[in-house]
Protein backbone atom coordinates (compact mmCIF):
# COMPACT_ATOMS: atom_id res chain seq x y z
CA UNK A 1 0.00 0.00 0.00
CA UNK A 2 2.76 2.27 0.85
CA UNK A 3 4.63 2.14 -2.65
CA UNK A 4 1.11 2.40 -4.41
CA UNK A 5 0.81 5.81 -2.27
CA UNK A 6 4.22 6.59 -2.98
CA UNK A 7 3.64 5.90 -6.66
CA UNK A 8 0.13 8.20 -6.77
CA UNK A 9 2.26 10.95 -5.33
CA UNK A 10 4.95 10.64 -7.63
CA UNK A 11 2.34 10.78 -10.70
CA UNK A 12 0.67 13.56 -9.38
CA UNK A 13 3.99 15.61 -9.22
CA UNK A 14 4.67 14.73 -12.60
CA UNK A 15 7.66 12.55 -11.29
CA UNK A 16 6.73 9.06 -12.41
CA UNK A 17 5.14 7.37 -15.82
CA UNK A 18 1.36 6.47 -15.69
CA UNK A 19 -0.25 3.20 -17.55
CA UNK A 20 -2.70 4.65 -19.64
CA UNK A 21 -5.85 2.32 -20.17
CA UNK A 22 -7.06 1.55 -24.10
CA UNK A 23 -9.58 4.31 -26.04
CA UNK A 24 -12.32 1.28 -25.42
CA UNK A 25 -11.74 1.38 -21.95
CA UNK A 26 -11.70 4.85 -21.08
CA UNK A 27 -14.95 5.52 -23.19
CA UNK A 28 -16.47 2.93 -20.85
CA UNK A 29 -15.67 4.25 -17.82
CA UNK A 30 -17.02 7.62 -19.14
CA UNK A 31 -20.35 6.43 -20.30
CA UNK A 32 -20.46 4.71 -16.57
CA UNK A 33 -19.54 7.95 -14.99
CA UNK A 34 -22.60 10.22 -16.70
CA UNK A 35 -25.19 6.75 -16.33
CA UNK A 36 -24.85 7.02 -12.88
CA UNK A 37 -24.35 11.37 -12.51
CA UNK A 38 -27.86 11.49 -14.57
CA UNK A 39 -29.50 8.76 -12.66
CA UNK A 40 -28.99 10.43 -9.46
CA UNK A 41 -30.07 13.71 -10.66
CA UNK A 42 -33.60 11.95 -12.85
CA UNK A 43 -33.81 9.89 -9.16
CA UNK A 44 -33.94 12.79 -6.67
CA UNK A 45 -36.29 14.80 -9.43
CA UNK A 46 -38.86 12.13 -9.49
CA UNK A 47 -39.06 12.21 -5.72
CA UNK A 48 -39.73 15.92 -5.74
CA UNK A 49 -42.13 15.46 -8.61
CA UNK A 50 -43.70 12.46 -6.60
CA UNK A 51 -43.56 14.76 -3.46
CA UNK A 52 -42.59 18.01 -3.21
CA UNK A 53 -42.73 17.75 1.20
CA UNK A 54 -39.22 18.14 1.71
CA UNK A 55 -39.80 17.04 5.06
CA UNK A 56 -41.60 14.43 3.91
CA UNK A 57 -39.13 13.27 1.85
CA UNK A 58 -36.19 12.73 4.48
CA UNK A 59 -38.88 11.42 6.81
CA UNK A 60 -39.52 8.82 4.25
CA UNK A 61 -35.88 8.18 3.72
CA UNK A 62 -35.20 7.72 7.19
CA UNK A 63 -37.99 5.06 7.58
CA UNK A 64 -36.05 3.27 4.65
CA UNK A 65 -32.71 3.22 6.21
CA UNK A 66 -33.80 2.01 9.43
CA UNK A 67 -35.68 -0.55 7.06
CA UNK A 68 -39.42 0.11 8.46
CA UNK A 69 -42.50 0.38 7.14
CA UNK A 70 -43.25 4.23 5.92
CA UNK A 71 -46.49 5.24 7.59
CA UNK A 72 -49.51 5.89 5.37
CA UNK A 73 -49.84 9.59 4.57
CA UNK A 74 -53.24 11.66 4.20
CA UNK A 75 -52.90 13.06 0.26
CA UNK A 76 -53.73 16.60 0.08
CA UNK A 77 -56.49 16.39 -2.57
CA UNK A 78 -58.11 13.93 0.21
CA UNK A 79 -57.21 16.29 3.20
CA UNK A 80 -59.61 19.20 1.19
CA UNK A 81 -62.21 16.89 0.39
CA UNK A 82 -62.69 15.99 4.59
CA UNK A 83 -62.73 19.63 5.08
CA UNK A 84 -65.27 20.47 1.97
CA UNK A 85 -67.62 17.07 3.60
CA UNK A 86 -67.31 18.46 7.57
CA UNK A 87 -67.82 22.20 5.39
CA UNK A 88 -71.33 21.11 4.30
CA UNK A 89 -72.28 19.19 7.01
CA UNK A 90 -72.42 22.37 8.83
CA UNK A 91 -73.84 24.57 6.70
CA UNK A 92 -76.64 22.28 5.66
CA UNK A 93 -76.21 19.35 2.95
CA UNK A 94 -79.08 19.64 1.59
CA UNK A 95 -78.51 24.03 0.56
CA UNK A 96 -77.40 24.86 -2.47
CA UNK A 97 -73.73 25.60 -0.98
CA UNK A 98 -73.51 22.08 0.76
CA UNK A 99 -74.84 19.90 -2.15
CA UNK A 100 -72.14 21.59 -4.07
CA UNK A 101 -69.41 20.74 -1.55
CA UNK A 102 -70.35 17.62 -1.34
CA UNK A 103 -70.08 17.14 -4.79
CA UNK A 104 -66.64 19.03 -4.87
CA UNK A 105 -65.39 16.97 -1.80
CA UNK A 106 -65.81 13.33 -3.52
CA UNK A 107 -64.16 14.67 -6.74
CA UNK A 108 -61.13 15.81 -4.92
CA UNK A 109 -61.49 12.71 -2.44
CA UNK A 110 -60.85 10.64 -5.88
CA UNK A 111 -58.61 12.81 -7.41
CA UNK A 112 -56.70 12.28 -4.35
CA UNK A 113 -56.63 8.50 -4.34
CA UNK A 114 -55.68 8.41 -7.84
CA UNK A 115 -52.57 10.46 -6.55
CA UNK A 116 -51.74 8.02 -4.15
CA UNK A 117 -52.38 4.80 -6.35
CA UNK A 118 -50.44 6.79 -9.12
CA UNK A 119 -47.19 7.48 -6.52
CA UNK A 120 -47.19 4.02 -5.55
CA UNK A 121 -46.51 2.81 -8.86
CA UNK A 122 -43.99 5.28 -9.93
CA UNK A 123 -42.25 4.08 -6.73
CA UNK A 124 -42.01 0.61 -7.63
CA UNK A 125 -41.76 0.59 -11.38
CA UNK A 126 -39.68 3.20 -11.66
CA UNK A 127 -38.05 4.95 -8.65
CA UNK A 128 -36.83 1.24 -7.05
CA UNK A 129 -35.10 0.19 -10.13
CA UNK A 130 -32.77 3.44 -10.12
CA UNK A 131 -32.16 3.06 -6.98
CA UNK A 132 -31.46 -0.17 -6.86
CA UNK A 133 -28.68 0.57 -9.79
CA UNK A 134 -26.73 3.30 -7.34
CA UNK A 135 -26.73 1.02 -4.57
CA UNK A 136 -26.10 -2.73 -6.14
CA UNK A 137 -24.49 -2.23 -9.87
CA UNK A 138 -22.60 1.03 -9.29
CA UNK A 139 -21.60 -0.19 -6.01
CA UNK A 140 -19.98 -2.90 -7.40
CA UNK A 141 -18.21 -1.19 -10.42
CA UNK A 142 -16.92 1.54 -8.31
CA UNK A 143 -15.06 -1.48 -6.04
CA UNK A 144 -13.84 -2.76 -9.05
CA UNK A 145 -12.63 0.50 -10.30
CA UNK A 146 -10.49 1.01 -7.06
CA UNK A 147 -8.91 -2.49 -7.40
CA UNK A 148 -8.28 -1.79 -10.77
CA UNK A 149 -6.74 1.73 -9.84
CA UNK A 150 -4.96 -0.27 -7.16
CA UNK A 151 -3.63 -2.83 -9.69
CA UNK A 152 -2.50 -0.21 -11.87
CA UNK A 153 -0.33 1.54 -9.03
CA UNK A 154 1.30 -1.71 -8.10
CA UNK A 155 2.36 -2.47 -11.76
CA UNK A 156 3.52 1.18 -12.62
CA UNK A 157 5.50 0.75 -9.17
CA UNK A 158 7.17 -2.54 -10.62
CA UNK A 159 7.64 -1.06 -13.92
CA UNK A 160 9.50 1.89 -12.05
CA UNK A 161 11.71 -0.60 -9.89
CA UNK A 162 12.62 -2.68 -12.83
CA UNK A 163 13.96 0.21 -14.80
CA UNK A 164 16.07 1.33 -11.58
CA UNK A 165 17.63 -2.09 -11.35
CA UNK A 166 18.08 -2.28 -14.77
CA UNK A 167 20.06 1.27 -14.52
CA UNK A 168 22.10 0.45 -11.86
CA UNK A 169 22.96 -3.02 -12.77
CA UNK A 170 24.45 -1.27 -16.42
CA UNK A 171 26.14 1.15 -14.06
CA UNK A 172 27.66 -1.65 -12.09
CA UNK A 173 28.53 -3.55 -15.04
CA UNK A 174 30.64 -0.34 -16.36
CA UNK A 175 32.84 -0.03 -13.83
CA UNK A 176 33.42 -3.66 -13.26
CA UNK A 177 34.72 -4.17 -17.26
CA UNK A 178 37.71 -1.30 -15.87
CA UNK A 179 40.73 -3.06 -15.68
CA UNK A 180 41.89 -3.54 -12.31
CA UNK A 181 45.37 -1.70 -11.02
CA UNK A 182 46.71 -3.73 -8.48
CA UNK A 183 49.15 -1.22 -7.13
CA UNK A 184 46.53 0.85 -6.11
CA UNK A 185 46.51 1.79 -2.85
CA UNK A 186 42.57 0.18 -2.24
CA UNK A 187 42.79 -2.60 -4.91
CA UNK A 188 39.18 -3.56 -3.27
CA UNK A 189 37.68 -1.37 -5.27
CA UNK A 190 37.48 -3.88 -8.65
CA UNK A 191 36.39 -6.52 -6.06
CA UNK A 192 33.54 -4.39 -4.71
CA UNK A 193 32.39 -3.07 -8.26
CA UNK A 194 31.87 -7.12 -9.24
CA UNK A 195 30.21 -8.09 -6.24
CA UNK A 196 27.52 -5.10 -6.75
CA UNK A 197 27.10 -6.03 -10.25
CA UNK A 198 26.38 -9.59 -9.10
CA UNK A 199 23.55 -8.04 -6.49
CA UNK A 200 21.83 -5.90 -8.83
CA UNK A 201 21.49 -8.68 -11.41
CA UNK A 202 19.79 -10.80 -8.97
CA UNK A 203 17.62 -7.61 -8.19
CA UNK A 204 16.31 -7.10 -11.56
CA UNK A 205 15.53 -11.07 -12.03
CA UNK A 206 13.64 -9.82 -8.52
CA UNK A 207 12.07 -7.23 -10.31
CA UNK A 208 10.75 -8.70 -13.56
CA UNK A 209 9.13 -11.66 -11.49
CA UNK A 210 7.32 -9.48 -9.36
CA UNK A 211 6.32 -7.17 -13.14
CA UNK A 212 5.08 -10.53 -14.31
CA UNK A 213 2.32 -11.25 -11.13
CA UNK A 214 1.50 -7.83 -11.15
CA UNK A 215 0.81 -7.62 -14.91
CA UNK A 216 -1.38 -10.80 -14.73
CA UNK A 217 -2.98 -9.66 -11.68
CA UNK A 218 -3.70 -6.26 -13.42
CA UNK A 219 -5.04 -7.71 -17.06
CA UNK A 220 -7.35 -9.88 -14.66
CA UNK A 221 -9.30 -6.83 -12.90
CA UNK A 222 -9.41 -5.05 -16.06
CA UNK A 223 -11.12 -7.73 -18.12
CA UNK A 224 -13.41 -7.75 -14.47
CA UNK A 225 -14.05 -4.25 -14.69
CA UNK A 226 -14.59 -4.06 -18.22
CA UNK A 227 -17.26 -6.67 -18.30
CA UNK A 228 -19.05 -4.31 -15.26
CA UNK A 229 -18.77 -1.35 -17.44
CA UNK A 230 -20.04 -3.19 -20.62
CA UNK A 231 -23.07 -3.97 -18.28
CA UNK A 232 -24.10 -0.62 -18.18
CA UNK A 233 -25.98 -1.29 -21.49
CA UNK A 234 -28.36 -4.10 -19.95
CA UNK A 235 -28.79 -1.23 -17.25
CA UNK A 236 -30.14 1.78 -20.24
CA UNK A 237 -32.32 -1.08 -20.95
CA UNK A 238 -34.03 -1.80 -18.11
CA UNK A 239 -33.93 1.54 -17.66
CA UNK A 240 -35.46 2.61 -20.78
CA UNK A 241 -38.37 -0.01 -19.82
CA UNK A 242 -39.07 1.20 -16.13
CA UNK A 243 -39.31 4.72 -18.19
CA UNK A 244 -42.29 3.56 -20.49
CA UNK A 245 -44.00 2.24 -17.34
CA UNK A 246 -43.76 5.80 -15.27
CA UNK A 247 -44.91 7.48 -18.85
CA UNK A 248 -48.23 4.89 -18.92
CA UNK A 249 -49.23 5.33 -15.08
CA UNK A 250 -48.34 9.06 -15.24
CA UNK A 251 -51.05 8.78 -18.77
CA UNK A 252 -53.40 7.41 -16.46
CA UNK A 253 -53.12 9.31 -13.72
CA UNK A 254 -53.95 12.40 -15.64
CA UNK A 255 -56.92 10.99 -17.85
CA UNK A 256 -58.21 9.66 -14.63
CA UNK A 257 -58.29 13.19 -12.99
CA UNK A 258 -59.05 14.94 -16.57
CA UNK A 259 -62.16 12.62 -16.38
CA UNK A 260 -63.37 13.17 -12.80
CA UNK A 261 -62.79 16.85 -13.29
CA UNK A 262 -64.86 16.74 -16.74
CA UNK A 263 -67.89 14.78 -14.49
CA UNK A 264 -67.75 17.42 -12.05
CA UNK A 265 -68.07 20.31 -14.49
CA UNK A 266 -70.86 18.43 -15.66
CA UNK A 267 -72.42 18.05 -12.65
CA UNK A 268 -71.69 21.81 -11.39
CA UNK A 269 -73.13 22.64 -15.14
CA UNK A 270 -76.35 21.12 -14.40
CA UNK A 271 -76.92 22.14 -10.61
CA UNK A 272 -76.34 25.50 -12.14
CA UNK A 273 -79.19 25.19 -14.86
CA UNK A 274 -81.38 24.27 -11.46
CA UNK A 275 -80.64 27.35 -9.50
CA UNK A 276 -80.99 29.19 -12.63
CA UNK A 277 -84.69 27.54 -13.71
CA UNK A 278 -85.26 28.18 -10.18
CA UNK A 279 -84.68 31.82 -9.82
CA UNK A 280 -86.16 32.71 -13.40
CA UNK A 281 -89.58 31.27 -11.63
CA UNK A 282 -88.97 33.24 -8.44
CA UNK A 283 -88.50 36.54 -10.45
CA UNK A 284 -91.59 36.17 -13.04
CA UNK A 285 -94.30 35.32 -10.07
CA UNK A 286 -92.84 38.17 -7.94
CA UNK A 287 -93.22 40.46 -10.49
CA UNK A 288 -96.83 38.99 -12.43
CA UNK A 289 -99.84 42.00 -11.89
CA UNK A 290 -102.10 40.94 -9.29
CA UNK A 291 -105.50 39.13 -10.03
CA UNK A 292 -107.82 41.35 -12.64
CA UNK A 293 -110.35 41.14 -10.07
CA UNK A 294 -108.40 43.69 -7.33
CA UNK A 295 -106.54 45.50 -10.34
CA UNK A 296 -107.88 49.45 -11.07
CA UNK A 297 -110.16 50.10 -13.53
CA UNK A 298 -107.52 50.87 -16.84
CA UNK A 299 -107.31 54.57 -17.73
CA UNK A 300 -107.76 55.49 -21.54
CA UNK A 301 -104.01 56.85 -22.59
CA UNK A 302 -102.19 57.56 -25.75
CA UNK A 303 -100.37 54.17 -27.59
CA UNK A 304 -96.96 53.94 -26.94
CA UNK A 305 -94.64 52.91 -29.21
CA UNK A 306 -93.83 49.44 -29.59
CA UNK A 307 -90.93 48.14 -27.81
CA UNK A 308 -89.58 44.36 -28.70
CA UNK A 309 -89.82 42.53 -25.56
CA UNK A 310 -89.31 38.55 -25.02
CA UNK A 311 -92.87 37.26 -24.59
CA UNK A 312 -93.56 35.78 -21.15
CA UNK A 313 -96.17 33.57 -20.43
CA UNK A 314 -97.67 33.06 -17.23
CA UNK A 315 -96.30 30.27 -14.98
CA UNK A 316 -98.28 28.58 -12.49
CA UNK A 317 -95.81 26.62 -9.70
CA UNK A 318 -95.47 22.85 -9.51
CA UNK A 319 -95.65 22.94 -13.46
CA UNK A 320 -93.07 21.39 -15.36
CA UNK A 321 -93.58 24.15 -17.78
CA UNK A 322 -91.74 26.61 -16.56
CA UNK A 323 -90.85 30.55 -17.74
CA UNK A 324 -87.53 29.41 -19.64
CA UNK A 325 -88.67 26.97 -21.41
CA UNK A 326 -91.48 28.93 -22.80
CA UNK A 327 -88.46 31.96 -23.38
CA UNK A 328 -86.72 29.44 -24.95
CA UNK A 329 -89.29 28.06 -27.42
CA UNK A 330 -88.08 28.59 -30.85
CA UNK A 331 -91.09 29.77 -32.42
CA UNK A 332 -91.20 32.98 -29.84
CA UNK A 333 -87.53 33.74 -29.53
CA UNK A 334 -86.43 35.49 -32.21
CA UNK A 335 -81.89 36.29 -31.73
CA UNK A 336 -81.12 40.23 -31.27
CA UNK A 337 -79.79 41.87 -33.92
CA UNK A 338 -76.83 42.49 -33.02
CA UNK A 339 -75.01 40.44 -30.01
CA UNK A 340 -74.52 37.27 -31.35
CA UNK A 341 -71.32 35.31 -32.07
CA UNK A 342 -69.75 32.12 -33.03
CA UNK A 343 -68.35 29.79 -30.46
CA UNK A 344 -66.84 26.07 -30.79
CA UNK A 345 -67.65 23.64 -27.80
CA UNK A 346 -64.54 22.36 -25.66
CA UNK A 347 -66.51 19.76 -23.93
CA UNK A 348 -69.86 17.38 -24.49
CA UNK A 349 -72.33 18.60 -22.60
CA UNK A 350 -75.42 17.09 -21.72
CA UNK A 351 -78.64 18.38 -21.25
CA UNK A 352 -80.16 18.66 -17.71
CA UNK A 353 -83.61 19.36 -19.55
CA UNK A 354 -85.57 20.73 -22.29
CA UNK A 355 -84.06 24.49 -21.46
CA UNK A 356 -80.75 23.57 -22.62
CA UNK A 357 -79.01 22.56 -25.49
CA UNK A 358 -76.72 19.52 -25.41
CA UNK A 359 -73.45 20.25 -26.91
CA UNK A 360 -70.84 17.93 -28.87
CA UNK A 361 -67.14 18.99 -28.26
CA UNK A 362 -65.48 20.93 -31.40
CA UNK A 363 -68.89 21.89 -32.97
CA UNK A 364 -70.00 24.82 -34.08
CA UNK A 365 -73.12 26.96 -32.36
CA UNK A 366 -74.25 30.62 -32.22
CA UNK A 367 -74.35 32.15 -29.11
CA UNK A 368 -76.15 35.11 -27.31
CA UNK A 369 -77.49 36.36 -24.05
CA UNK A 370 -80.73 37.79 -22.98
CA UNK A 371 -81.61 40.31 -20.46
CA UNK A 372 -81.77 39.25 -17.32
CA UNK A 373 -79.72 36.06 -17.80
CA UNK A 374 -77.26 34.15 -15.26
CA UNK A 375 -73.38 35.66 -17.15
CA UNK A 376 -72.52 32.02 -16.58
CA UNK A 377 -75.18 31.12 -19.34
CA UNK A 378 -76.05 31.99 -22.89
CA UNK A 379 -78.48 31.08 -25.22
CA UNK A 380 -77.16 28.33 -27.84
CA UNK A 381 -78.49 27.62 -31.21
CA UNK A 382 -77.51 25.20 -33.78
CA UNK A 383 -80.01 25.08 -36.76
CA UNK A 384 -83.68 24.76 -35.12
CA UNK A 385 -82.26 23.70 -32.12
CA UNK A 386 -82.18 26.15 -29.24
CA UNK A 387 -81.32 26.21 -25.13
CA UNK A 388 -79.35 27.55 -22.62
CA UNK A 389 -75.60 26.27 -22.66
CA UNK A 390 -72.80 26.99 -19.93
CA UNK A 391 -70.09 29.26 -20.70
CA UNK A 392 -66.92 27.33 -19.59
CA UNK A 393 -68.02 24.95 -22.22
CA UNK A 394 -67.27 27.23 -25.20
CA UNK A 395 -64.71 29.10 -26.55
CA UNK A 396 -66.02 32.10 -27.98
CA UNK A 397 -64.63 33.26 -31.26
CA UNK A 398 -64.66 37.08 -32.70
C-alpha cells in the first residue's frame, strides 16, 4: 500500500510514468460515470415530482434506512375533500352551498386516491429500479474501479523498480569491465564493483518476477471491470423499460383526474341550470300583476310605441312548464340583432332538460345572451335547435 501511495504521489507531481488504459476502456468508464451522474439527478427529481414535502421526503428516507414500514400519509387532494364534507355538514347538505361541496369533496377525495395509487406505482416501477442501480451495480463497479486503480499503481511501481535495477545493474557492469590496477593503494575497489554487479542482477531477475504477477494480476481486474462497465448497457435497458411504465401510469393518472374533473363540471353545469330555472320562476311570479279582479279600472291613454320585448307567459308553480322553457321556445324567440357570435364547444355537454341545449365537443353553435340572464349562461343555437348552454363549455370566437 505504501509504494502504491508513494507511486500516486509521484504521478501527481509529474515525477513518475502512468499506464494509460485503451480508447475502449476509457470511453467505458465515461459512459459509466454520466449513467450514474444522470440517474442520481432523474432519481432525486422524481421524488420531488412524486412529493414536493421536503420534510416528507427525508422522513420517508429515514424510515427506509432504518428498514421500516413508511407510515400511510393523508394526500392533500383527500385532506380538502374531509374539510369540503365536515364544510357542508355544517352549513346544511341539503342548501345549495352544501350539495355543491359535497359534490366538490368526492371529486377531490378521488382525485386524491388516484394520486396516491399513481405514486405508488412510480415508486415501484420506476423509482426502485434506479435506486437499486446506485446502490447494487454502481456499487460494485466503483469497487472494481479502485482495485483496478490499485492494480494499476502496483504495476507502474514494478515497472518503475525494474527500470532502476536495470540502470544500476548497467552502471555496475561499467565499472566492473575497468581493468583492475593492483598497485593501487585500495585494490578492493574492482572486487567491490563485481560483487555489486552480481547483487543488482539478482535484483532485476527480482524485479521482472514481481512485473510478471503484477501484470497478470492487473489484465485480470481489467477484463473484471470491463465486463461491469459493458453492463451498463443491460442497465439503459431496463432503464429505458421502467421509463415507459412511469410514462403509462403518469397517462393514467392524468386521464383519470381529466375525467373526474370533466364529471364534475358536468355536474356543477347542471346544478347551475337548477338554481338558474329556479330563480327565473322566483322573479316572473314576484313580479306577475295581481289578479284582474283587485286590479284598477284601466285609464284610456295615448299608444306607446312598440318596444320588442321577449314574450312571457304566465307560470303557475309545480308545473313542469316553466318561464324558460317557454323563453326558450323557438317559435317565440327570435336572436337580437346584433349580439350574437360564433363559439366552438370544448366539452360534451349534456342536457339537464328541455331548457338547454346539449353540446358535442369541437362543434360549431351561435351564441347570445338575454336580459336578465345568469353571465354564466347563454343562449345556444344550432339550426332549429335552441337552449341555454354553460359558458366554460365554449370558446367564444370574434
Amino acid at each position: 500500500m505504501t509504494t502504491s501511495f508513494l507511486q500516486f504521489t509521484e504521478e501527481k507531481l509529474g515525477q513518475a510514468e502512468k499506464t494509460e488504459l485503451d480508447a475502449h476502456f476509457e470511453s467505458l468508464l465515461a459512459r459509466a460515470d454520466c449513467t450514474k451522474n444522470w440517474t442520481e439527478k432523474i432519481l432525486r427529481q422524481t421524488e420531488v415530482l412524486l412529493q414536493p414535502n421536503p420534510s416528507a421526503r427525508v422522513e420517508e428516507f429515514l424510515y427506509e434506512k432504518l428498514d421500516r414500514k413508511v407510515p400511510s400519509r393523508v394526500t392533500n387532494g383527500e385532506l380538502l375533500a374531509q374539510y369540503m364534507t365536515e364544510a357542508a355538514n355544517d352549513f346544511g347538505p341539503g342548501t345549495p352551498y352544501g350539495k355543491t361541496l359535497i359534490k366538490v369533496g368526492e371529486t377531490q377525495r378521488r382525485l386524491g386516491a388516484a394520486e396516491r395509487d399513481f405514486i405508488h406505482s412510480a415508486s415501484i416501477n420506476f423509482l426502485t429500479p434506479l435506486r437499486n442501480f446506485l446502490e447494487g451495480d454502481w456499487r460494485t463497479i466503483s469497487k472494481e474501479r479502485r482495485i483496478l486503480q490499485n492494480r494499476r499503481l502496483d504495476l507502474d511501481a514494478c515497472k518503475a523498480r525494474l527500470k532502476k535495477a536495470k540502470a544500476a545493474e548497467a552502471k555496475a557492469a561499467c565499472e566492473g569491465d575497468a581493468v583492475p590496477d593492483f598497485q593501487e593503494t585500495r585494490p578492493r575497489n574492482y572486487v567491490l564493483s563485481a560483487s555489486a554487479s552480481a547483487l543488482w542482477s539478482d535484483e532485476v531477475e527480482k524485479a521482472e518476477h514481481e512485473l510478471r504477477l503484477t501484470q497478470t494480476e492487473f489484465d485480470r481486474q481489467a477484463e473484471v471491470t470491463r465486463l461491469l462497465l459493458e453492463g451498463i448497457s443491460s442497465t439503459h435497458v431496463n432503464h429505458l423499460r421502467c421509463l415507459h411504465e412511469f410514462v403509462e401510469s403518469q397517462t393514467n393518472y392524468y386521464a383519470q383526474c381529466y375525467q373526474y374533473m370533466l364529471d364534475l363540471q358536468k355536474q356543477l353545469g347542471s346544478a347551475k341550470g337548477e338554481i338558474f330555472s329556479g330563480t327565473f320562476v322566483g322573479n316572473a311570479e314576484s313580479t306577475s300583476p295581481p289578479p284582474a279582479a283587485t286590479s284598477p279600472p284601466a285609464v284610456a291613454a295615448a299608444p306607446l310605441p312598440a318596444v320588442p320585448t321577449i314574450p312571457v307567459v304566465p307560470t303557475i308553480v309545480g308545473v313542469p312548464n316553466t318561464v324558460a322553457e317557454s323563453v326558450l321556445n323557438p317559435n317565440e324567440v327570435k336572436p337580437p340583432a346584433s349580439g350574437t357570435r360564433k363559439a366552438r364547444v370544448l366539452y360534451d355537454y349534456e342536457a339537464a332538460d328541455s331548457t338547454e341545449l346539449a353540446l358535442l365537443a369541437d362543434e360549431m353553435i351561435t351564441v347570445y345572451s338575454l336580459p336578465g340572464m345568469d353571465p354564466d349562461w347563454l343562449i345556444g343555437e344550432r339550426g332549429n335547435q335552441k337552449g341555454k348552454v354553460p359558458v366554460t363549455y365554449l370558446e367564444l370566437l370574434s
